[in-house]
C-alpha atoms as a PDB file:
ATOM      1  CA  UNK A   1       3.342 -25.012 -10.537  1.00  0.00           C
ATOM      2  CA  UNK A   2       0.367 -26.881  -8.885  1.00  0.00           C
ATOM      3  CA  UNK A   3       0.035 -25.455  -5.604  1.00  0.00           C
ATOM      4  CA  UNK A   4      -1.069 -27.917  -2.864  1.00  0.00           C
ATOM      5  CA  UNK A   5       0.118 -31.474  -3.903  1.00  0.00           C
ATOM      6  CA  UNK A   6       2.483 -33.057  -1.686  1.00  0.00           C
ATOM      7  CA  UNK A   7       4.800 -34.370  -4.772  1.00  0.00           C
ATOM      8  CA  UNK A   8       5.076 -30.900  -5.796  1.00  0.00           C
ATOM      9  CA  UNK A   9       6.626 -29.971  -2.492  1.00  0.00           C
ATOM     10  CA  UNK A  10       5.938 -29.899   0.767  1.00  0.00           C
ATOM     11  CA  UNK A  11       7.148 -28.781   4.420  1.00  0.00           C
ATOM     12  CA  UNK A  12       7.016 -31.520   7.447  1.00  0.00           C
ATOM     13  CA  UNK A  13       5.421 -29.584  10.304  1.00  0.00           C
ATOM     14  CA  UNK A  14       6.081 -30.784  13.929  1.00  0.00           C
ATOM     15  CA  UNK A  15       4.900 -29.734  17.394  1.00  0.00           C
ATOM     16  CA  UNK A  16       7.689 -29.713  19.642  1.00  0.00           C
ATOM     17  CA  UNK A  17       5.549 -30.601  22.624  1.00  0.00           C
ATOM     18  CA  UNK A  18       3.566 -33.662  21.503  1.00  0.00           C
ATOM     19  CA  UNK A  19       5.773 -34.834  18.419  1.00  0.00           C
ATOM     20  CA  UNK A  20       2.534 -35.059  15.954  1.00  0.00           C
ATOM     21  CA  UNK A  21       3.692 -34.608  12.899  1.00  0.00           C
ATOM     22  CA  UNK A  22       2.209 -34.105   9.547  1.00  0.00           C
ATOM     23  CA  UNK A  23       3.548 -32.742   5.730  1.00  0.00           C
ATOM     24  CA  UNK A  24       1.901 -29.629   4.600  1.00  0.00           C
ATOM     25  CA  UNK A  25       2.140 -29.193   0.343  1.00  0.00           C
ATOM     26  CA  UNK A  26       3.797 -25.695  -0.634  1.00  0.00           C
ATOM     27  CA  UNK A  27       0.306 -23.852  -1.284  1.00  0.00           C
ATOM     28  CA  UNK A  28       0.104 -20.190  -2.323  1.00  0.00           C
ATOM     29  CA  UNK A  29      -2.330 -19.741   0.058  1.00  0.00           C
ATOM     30  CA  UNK A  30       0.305 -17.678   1.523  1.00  0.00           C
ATOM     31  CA  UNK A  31       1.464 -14.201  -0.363  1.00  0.00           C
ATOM     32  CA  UNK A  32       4.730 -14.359  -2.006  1.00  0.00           C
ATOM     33  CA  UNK A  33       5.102 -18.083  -1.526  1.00  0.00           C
ATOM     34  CA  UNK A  34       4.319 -18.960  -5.170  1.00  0.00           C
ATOM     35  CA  UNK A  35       5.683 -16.705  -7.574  1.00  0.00           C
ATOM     36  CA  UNK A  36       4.258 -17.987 -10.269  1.00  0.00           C
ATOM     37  CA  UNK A  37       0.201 -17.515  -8.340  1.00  0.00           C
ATOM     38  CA  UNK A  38       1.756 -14.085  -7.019  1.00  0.00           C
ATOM     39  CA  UNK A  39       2.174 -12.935 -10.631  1.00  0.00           C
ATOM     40  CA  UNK A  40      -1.444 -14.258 -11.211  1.00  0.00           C
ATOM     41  CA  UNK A  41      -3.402 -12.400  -8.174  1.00  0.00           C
ATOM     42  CA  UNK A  42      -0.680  -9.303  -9.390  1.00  0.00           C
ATOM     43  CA  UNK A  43      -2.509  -9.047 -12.954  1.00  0.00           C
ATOM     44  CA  UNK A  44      -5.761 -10.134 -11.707  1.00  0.00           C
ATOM     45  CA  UNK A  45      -6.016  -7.326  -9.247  1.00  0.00           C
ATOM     46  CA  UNK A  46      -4.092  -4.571 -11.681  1.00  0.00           C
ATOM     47  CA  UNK A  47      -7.103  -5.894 -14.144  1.00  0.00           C
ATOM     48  CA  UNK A  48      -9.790  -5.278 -11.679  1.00  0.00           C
ATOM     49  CA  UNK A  49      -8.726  -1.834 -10.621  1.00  0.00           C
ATOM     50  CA  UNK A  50      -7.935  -0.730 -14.139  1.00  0.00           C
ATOM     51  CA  UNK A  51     -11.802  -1.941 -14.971  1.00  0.00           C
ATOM     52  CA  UNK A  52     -13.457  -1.577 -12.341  1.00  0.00           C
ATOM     53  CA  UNK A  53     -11.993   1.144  -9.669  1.00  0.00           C
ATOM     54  CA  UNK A  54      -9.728   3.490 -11.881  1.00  0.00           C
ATOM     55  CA  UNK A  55     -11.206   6.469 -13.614  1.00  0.00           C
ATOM     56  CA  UNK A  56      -9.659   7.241 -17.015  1.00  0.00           C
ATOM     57  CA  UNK A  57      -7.721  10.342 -15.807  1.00  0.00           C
ATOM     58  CA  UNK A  58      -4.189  11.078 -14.697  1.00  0.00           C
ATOM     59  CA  UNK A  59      -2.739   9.600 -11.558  1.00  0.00           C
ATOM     60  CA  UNK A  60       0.085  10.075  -9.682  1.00  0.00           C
ATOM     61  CA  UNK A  61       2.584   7.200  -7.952  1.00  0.00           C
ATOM     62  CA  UNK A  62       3.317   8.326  -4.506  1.00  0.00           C
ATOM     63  CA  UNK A  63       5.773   5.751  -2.381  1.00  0.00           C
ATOM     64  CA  UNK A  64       5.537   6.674   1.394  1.00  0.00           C
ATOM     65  CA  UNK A  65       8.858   6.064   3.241  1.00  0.00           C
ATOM     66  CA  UNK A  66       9.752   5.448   6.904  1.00  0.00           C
ATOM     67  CA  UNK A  67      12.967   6.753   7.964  1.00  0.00           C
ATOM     68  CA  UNK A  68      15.171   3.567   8.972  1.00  0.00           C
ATOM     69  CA  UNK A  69      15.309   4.692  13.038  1.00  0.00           C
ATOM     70  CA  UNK A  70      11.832   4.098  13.661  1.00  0.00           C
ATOM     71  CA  UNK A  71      11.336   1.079  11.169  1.00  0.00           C
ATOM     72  CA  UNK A  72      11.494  -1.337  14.256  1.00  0.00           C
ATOM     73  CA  UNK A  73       8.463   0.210  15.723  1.00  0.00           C
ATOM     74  CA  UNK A  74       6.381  -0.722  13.002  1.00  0.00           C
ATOM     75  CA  UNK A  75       8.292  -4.416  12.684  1.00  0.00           C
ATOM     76  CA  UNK A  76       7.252  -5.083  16.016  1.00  0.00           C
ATOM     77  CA  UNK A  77       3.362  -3.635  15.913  1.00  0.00           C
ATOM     78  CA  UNK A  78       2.070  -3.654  12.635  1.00  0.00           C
ATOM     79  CA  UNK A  79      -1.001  -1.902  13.895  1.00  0.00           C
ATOM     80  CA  UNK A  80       1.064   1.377  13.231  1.00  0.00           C
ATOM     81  CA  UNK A  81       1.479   0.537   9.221  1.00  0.00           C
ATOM     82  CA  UNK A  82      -2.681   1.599   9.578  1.00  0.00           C
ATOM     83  CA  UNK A  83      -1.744   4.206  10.561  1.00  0.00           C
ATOM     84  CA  UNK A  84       0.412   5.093   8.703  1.00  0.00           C
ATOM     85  CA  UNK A  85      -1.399   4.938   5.347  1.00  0.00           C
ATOM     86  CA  UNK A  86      -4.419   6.779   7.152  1.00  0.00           C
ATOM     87  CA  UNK A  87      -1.792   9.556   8.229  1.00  0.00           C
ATOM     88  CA  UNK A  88      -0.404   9.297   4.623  1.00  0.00           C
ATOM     89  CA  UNK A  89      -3.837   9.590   2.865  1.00  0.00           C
ATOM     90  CA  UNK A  90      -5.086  12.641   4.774  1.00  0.00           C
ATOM     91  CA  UNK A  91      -1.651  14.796   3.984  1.00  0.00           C
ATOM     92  CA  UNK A  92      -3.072  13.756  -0.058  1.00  0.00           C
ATOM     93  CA  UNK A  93      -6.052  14.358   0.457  1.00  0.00           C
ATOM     94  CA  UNK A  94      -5.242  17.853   2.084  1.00  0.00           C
ATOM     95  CA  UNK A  95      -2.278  18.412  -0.364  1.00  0.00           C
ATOM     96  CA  UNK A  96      -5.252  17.820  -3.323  1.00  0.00           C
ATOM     97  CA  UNK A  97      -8.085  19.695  -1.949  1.00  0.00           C
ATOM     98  CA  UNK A  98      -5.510  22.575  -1.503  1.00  0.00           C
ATOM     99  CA  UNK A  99      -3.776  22.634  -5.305  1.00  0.00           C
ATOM    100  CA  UNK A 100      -7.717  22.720  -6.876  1.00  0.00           C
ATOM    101  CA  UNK A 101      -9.569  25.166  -4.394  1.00  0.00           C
ATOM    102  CA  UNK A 102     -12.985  23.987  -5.246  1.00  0.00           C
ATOM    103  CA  UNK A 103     -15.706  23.054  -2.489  1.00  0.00           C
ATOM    104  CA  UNK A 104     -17.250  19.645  -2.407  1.00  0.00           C
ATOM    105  CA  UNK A 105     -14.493  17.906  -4.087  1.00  0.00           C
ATOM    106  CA  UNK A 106     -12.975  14.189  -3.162  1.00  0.00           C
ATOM    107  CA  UNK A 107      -9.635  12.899  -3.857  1.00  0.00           C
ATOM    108  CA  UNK A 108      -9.550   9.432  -4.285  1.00  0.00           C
ATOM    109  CA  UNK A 109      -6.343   6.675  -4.026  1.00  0.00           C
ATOM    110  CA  UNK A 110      -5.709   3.337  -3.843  1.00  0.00           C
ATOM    111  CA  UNK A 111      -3.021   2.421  -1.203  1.00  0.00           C
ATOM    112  CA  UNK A 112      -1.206  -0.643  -0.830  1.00  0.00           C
ATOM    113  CA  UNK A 113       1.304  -1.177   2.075  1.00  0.00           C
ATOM    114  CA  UNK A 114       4.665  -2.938   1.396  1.00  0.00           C
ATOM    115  CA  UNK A 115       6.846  -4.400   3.918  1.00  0.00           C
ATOM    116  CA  UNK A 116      10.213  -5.932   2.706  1.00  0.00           C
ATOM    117  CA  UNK A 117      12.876  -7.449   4.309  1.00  0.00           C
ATOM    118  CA  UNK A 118      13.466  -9.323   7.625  1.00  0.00           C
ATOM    119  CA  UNK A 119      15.157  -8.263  11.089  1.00  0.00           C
ATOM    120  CA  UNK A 120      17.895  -6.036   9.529  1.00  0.00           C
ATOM    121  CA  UNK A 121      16.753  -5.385   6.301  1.00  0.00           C
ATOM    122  CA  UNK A 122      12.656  -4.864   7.385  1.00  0.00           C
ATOM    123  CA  UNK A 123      11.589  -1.663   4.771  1.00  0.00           C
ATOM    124  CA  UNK A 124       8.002  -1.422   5.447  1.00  0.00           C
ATOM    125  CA  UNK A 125       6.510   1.585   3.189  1.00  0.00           C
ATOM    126  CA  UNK A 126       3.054   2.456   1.255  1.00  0.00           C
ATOM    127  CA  UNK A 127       3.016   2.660  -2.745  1.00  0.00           C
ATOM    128  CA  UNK A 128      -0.356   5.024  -3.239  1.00  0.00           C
ATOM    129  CA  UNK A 129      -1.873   5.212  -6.886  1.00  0.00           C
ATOM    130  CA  UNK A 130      -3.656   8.559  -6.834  1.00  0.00           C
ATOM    131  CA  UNK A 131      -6.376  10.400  -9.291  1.00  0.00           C
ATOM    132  CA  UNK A 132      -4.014  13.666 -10.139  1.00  0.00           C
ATOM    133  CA  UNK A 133      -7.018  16.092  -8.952  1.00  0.00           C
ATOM    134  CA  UNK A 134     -10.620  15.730  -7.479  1.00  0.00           C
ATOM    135  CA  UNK A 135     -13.722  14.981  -8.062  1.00  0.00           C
ATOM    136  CA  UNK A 136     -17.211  16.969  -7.506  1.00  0.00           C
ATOM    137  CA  UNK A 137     -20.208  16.598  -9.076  1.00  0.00           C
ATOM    138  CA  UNK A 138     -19.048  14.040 -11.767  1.00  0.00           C
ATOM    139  CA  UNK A 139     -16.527  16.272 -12.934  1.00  0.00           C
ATOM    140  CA  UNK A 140     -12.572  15.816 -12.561  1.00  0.00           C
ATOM    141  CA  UNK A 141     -10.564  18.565 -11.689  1.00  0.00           C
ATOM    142  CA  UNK A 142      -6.588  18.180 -12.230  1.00  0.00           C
ATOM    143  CA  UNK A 143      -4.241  19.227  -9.879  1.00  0.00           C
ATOM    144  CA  UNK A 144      -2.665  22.939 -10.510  1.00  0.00           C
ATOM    145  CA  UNK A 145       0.876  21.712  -8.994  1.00  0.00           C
ATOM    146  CA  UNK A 146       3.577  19.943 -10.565  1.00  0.00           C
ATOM    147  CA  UNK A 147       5.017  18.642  -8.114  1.00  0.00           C
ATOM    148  CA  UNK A 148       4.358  17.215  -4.583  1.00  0.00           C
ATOM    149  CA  UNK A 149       7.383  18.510  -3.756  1.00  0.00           C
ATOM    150  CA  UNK A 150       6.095  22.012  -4.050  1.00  0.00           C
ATOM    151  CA  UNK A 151       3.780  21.313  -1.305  1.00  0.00           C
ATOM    152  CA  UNK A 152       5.679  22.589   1.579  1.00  0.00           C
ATOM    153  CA  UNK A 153       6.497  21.494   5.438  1.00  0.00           C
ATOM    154  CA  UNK A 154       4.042  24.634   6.232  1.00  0.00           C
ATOM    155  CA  UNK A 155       0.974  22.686   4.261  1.00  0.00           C
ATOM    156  CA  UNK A 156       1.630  19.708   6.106  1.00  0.00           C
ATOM    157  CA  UNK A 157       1.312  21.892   9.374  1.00  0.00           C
ATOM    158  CA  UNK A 158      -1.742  22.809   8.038  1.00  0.00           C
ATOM    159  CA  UNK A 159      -3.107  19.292   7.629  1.00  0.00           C
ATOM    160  CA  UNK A 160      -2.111  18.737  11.244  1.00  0.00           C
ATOM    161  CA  UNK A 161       0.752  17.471  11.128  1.00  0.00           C
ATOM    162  CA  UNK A 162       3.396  19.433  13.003  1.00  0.00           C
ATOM    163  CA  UNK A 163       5.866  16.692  13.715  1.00  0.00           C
ATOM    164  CA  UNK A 164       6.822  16.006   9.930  1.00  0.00           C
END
């Protein structure tokens, strides 16, 4: 697929007030609008984190969920999907600074927020790719639980979070 050559494809844009018209050509300028580019940026960015961001330890796939009643909120201001991965990366970062108990250590993540769907359907949610410990003084320490889900609604409390 060559992106951005009118025989390839292309849209006719029109302004309703003035009636100028032109054709724009399907470009994948825009995220998802070319599969075939989106599978390219998709690799190229795996590669680059793989090389270039990733340490060679264990990680841990965290998806972070928004219950469906408040999923309008964040359809409508998308401010509050910030948010929510900042909200999301401090209960991690708490939950691994807690399971290893040793001073001067960092968690680290990479966080990627999804939103899927239109009007009815709109999911949005965060997919977070994180070390399974810390790191302190170029040394890795793994994480002592097995399971996030043994991190209880009291440690959230003590992250701050008293409404989860």
């Amino acid at each position: 697929f060559d992106c951005g050559i009118l025989a390839n494809g292309f849209a006719r844009v029109r302004c309703p007030n003035c009636k100028h018209e032109y054709l724009l050509a399907f470009s994948c300028k825009r995220r998802h609008f070319c599969p075939s580019c989106h599978a390219k940026r998709v690799a190229a960015f795996g590669e680059f984190a793989c090389s270039n961001v990733l340490k060679n330890v264990p990680h841990r796939h965290f998806v972070f969920s928004i219950p469906k009643i408040i999923r309008i909120y964040f359809l409508f201001n998308r401010a509050l999907l910030k948010d929510l991965a900042k909200i999301a990366w401090e209960v991690l970062s708490c939950y691994y600074k807690n399971s290893v108990s040793k001073e001067g250590t960092t968690p680290a993540a990479i966080c990627s927020i999804q939103t899927f769907g239109d009007m009815l359907g709109f999911n949005p949610h965060l997919h977070i790719l994180a070390a399974d410990g810390v790191f302190g003084n170029s040394i890795f320490y793994a994480s002592a639980a097995d399971s996030f889900d043994d991190y209880g609604r009291n440690d959230y409390m003590d992250c701050g979070y008293e409404d989860f």
